[in-house]
Protein backbone atom coordinates (compact mmCIF):
# COMPACT_ATOMS: atom_id res chain seq x y z
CA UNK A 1 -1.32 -6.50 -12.07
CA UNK A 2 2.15 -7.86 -10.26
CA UNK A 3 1.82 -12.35 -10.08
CA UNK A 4 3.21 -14.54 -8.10
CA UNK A 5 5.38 -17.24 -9.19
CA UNK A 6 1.75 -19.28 -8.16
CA UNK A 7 0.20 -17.38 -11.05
CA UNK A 8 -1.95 -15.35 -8.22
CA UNK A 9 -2.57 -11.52 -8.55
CA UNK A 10 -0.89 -9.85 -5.71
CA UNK A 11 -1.62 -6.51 -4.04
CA UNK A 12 0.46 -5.61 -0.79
CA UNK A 13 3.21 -3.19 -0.85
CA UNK A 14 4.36 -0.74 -2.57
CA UNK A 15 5.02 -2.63 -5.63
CA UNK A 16 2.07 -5.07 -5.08
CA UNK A 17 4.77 -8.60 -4.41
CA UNK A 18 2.48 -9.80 -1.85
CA UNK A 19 -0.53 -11.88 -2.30
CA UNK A 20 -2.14 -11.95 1.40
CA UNK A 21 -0.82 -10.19 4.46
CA UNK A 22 0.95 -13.46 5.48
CA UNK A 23 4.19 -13.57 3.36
CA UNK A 24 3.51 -9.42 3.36
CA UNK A 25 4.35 -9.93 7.13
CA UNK A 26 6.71 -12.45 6.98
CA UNK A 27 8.90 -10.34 4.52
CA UNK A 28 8.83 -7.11 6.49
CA UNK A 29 9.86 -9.23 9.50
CA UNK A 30 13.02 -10.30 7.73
CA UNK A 31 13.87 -6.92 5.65
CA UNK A 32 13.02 -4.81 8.30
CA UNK A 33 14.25 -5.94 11.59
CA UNK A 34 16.12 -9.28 10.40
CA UNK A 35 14.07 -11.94 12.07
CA UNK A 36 13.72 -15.42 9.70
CA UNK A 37 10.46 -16.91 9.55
CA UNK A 38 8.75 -19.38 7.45
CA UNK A 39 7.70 -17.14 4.74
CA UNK A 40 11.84 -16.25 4.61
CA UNK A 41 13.62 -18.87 6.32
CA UNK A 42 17.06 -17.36 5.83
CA UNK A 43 18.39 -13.66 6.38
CA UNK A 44 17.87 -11.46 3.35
CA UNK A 45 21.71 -10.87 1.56
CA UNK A 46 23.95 -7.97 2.95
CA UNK A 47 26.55 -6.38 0.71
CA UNK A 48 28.56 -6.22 4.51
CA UNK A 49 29.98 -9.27 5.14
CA UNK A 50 29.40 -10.47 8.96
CA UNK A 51 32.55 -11.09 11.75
CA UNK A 52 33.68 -14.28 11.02
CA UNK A 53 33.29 -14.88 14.66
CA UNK A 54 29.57 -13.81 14.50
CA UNK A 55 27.38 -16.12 16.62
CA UNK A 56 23.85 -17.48 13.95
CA UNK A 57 20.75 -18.44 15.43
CA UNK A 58 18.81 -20.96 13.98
CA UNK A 59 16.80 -20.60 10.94
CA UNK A 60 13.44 -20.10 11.10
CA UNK A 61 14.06 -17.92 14.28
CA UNK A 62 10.31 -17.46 14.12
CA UNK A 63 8.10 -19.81 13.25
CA UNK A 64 4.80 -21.97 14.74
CA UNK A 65 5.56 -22.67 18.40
CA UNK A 66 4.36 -26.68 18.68
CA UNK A 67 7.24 -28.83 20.19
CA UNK A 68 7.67 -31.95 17.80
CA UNK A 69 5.53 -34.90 18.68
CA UNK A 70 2.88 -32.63 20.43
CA UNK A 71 -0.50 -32.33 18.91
CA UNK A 72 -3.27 -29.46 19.68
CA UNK A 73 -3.78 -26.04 18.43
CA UNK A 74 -0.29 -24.17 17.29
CA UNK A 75 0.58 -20.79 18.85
CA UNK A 76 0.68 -18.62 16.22
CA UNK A 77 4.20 -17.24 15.16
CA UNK A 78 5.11 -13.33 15.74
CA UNK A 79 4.68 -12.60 12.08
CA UNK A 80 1.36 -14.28 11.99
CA UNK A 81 -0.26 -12.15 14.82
CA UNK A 82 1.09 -9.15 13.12
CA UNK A 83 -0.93 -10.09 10.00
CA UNK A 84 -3.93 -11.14 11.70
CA UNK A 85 -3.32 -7.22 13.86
CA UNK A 86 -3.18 -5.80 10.31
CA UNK A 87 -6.33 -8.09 9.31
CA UNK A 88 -8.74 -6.35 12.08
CA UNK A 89 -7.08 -2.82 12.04
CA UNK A 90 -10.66 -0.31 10.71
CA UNK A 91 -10.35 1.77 8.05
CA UNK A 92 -9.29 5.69 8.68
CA UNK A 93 -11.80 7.81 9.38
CA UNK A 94 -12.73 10.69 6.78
CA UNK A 95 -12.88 14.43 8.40
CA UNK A 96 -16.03 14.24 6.94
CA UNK A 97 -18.18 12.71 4.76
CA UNK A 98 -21.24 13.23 2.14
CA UNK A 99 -23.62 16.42 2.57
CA UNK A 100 -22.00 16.78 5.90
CA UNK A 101 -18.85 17.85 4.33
CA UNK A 102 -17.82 21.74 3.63
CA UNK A 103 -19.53 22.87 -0.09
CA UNK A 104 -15.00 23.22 -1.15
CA UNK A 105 -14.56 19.42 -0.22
CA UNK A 106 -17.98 18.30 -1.86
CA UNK A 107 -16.67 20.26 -5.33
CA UNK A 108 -13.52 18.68 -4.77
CA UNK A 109 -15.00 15.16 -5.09
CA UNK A 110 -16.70 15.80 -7.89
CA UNK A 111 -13.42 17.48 -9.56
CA UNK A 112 -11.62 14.27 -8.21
CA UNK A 113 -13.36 11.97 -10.68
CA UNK A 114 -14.38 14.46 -13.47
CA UNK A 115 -10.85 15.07 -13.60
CA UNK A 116 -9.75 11.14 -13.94
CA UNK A 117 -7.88 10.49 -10.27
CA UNK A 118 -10.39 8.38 -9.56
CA UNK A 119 -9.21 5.97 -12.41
CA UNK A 120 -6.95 4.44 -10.26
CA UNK A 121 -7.59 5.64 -7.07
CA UNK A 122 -10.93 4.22 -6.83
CA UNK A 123 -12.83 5.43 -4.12
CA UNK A 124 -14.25 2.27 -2.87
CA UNK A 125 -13.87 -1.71 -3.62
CA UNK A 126 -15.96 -4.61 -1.97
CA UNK A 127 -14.58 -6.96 -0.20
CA UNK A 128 -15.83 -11.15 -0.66
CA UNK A 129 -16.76 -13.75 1.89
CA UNK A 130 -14.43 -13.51 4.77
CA UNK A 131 -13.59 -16.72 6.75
CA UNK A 132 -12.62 -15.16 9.76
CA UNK A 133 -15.26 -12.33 10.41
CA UNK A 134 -18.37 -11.86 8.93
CA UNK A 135 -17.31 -7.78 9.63
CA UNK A 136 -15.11 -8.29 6.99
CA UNK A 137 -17.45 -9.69 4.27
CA UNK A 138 -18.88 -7.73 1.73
CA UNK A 139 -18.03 -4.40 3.13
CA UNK A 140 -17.05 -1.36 1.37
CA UNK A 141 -13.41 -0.80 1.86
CA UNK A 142 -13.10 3.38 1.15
CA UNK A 143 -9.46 3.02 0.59
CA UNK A 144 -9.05 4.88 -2.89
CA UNK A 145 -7.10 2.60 -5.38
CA UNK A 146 -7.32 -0.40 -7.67
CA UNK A 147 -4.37 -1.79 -6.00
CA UNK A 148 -3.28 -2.26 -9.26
CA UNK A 149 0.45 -1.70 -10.90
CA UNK A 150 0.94 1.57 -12.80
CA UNK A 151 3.95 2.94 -14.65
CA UNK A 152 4.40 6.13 -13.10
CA UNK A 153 7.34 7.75 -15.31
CA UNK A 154 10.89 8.38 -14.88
CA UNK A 155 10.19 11.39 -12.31
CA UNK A 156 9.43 8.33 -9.63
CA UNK A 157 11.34 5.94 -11.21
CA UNK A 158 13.05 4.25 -8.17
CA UNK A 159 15.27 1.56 -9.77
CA UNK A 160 14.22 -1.34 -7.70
CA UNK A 161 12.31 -4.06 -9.88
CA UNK A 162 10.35 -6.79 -7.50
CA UNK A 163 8.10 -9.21 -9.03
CA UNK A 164 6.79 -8.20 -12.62
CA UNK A 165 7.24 -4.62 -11.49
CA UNK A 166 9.55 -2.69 -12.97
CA UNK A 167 11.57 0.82 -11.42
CA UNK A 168 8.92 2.85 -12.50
CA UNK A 169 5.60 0.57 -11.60
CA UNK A 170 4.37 1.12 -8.69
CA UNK A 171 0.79 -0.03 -7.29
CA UNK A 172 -1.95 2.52 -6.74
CA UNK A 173 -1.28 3.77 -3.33
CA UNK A 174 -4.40 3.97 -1.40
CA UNK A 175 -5.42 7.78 -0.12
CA UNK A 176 -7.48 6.59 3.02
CA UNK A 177 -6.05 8.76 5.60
CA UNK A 178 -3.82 11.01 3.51
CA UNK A 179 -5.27 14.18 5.92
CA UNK A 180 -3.88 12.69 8.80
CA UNK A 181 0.11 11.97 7.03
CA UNK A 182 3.09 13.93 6.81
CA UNK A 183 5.26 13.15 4.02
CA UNK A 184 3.87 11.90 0.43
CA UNK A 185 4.73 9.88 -2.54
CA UNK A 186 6.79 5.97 -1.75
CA UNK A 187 10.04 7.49 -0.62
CA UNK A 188 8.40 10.46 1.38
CA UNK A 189 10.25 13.10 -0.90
CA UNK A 190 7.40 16.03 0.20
CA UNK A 191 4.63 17.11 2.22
CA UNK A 192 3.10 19.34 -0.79
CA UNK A 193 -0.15 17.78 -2.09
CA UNK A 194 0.56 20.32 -5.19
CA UNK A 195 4.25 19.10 -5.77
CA UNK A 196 2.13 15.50 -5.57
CA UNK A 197 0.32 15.68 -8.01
CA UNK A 198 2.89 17.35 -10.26
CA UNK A 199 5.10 14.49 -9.50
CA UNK A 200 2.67 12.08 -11.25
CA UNK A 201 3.59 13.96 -14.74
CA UNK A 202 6.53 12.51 -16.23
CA UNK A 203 7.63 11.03 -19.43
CA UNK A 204 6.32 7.20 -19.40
CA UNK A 205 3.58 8.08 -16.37
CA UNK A 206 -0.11 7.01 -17.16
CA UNK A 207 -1.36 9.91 -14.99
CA UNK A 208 0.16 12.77 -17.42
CA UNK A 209 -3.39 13.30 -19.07
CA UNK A 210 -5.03 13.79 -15.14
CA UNK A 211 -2.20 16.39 -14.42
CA UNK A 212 -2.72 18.12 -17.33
CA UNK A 213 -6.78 18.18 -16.62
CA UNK A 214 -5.75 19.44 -13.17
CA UNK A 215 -3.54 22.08 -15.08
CA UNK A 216 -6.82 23.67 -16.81
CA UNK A 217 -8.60 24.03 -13.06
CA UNK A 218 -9.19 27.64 -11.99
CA UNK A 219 -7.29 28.11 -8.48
CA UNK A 220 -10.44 27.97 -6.45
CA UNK A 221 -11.53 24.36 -8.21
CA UNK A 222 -7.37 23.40 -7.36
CA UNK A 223 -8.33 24.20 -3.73
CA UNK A 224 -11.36 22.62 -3.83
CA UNK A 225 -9.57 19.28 -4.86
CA UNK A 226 -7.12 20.31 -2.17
CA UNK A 227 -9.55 20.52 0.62
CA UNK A 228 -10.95 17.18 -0.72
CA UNK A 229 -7.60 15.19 -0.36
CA UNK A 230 -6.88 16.65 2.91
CA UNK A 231 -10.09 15.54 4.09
CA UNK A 232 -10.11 11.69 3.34
C-alpha cells in the first residue's frame, strides 16, 4: 500500500497518493487546470519560467467562500463539490450480469479467477459506515481491484515516483466499465485487451505468472476471457 506522510493508507489515482477524494480533487484542480486551493495553496512548479510582467492572483484562488467575521454554514469550494460529484457518481453498469450473461462471458469469469486476475483485481470490496448516505454504507462496490500498489515491471515502468510508489508501482486499476473505454493501460498506449494483458509480463511485474496461465488457454477459453472483460 502507498501512506501518507499521516501514516494513512491511500488509494486514489493512479499511483494510490490520495487518501480521500478531497486532496484527490484538490490536486487535480491545481495539476490539471492550475487553480490553487487549500489542499495546494500555491501553483505546482513549471520548468517555463512566467513573464516577469505576469499579473498573480491570490493564493488560495479557491477555497471556502465565508467572508471573515461572518458565521453560518460555508459554501463549499469548487474542488469540494467536485469531490462530493465524484462521491455520489453509481457504479458502471455491467452488459450483463450472472446467469443472464452469454455461456462465453460466464466461462470467462470463471477463467478470470482460475487463472489469478482476480488477485488483484478483485471483483468486489464492501464499503463501511458512510456519514453522508446510508446508500453508500455497506454496499458492494463491483469495481475489480484491491486498490492496492503493485510493481508492474519495466514494460510500464513510467519513471514518475509519487508517494512510496516507485516508476514501476502502480495501484490496481479498477476494470468497472472497461467495455465501455477506448484506450487501455495508465498512459492509454492501446485499445487491444490482448496487447493488455501481454503488457502486464515484464521483468520485475507480479502479474508474469497470470500471463503465463493465460498463455496455456486454448483460443476459445482466450475469447471467453475476452468477452468477459468487454462485458464488465
Amino acid at each position: 500500500f502507498s501512506r501518507g506522510v499521516d501514516g494513512t493508507i491511500n488509494r486514489f489515482g493512479w499511483k494510490a497518493i490520495g487518501n480521500s477524494l478531497l486532496p484527490f480533487a484538490g490536486e487535480a484542480a491545481t495539476a490539471e487546470i492550475g487553480v490553487s486551493n487549500e489542499v495546494i495553496p500555491g501553483k505546482l512548479g513549471s520548468p517555463v519560467p512566467p513573464p516577469v510582467d505576469c499579473l498573480f492572483n491570490g493564493t488560495p484562488e479557491d477555497h471556502i467562500k465565508m467572508a471573515a467575521g461572518e458565521s453560518g454554514p460555508a459554501t463549499p469550494s469548487s474542488f469540494m463539490g467536485a469531490a462530493n460529484f465524484m462521491r455520489f457518481l453509481d457504479q458502471p453498469k455491467p452488459a450483463c450480469e450472472g446467469a443472464a450473461c452469454p455461456g462465453t462471458v460466464q466461462n470467462g469469469r470463471r477463467l478470470f479467477s482460475g487463472i489469478g486476475c482476480a488477485l488483484c483485481h478483485t471483483p468486489t470490496l464492501k464499503t463501511t459506515v458512510s456519514s453522508l448516505s446510508n446508500s453508500l454504507s455497506n454496499a458492494n462496490a463491483n469495481l475489480y481491484s484491491d486498490l492496492a500498489l503493485h510493481h508492474m515491471g519495466l514494460g510500464l515502468e513510467d519513471n514518475i515516483i509519487q508517494g512510496s510508489a516507485g516508476p514501476d508501482q502502480f495501484r490496481t486499476a479498477p476494470l468497472w466499465g472497461l467495455g465501455q473505454r477506448v484506450f487501455f493501460l495508465h498512459d492509454g498506449r492501446t485499445r487491444d485487451l490482448v496487447e493488455v494483458i501481454r503488457q502486464h509480463a515484464s521483468p520485475g511485474s507480479e502479474a508474469s505468472g497470470v500471463v503465463k496461465r493465460y498463455d496455456r488457454l486454448s483460443e476459445q477459453e482466450k475469447q471467453d476471457l475476452l468477452d468477459f472483460l468487454r462485458s464488465l
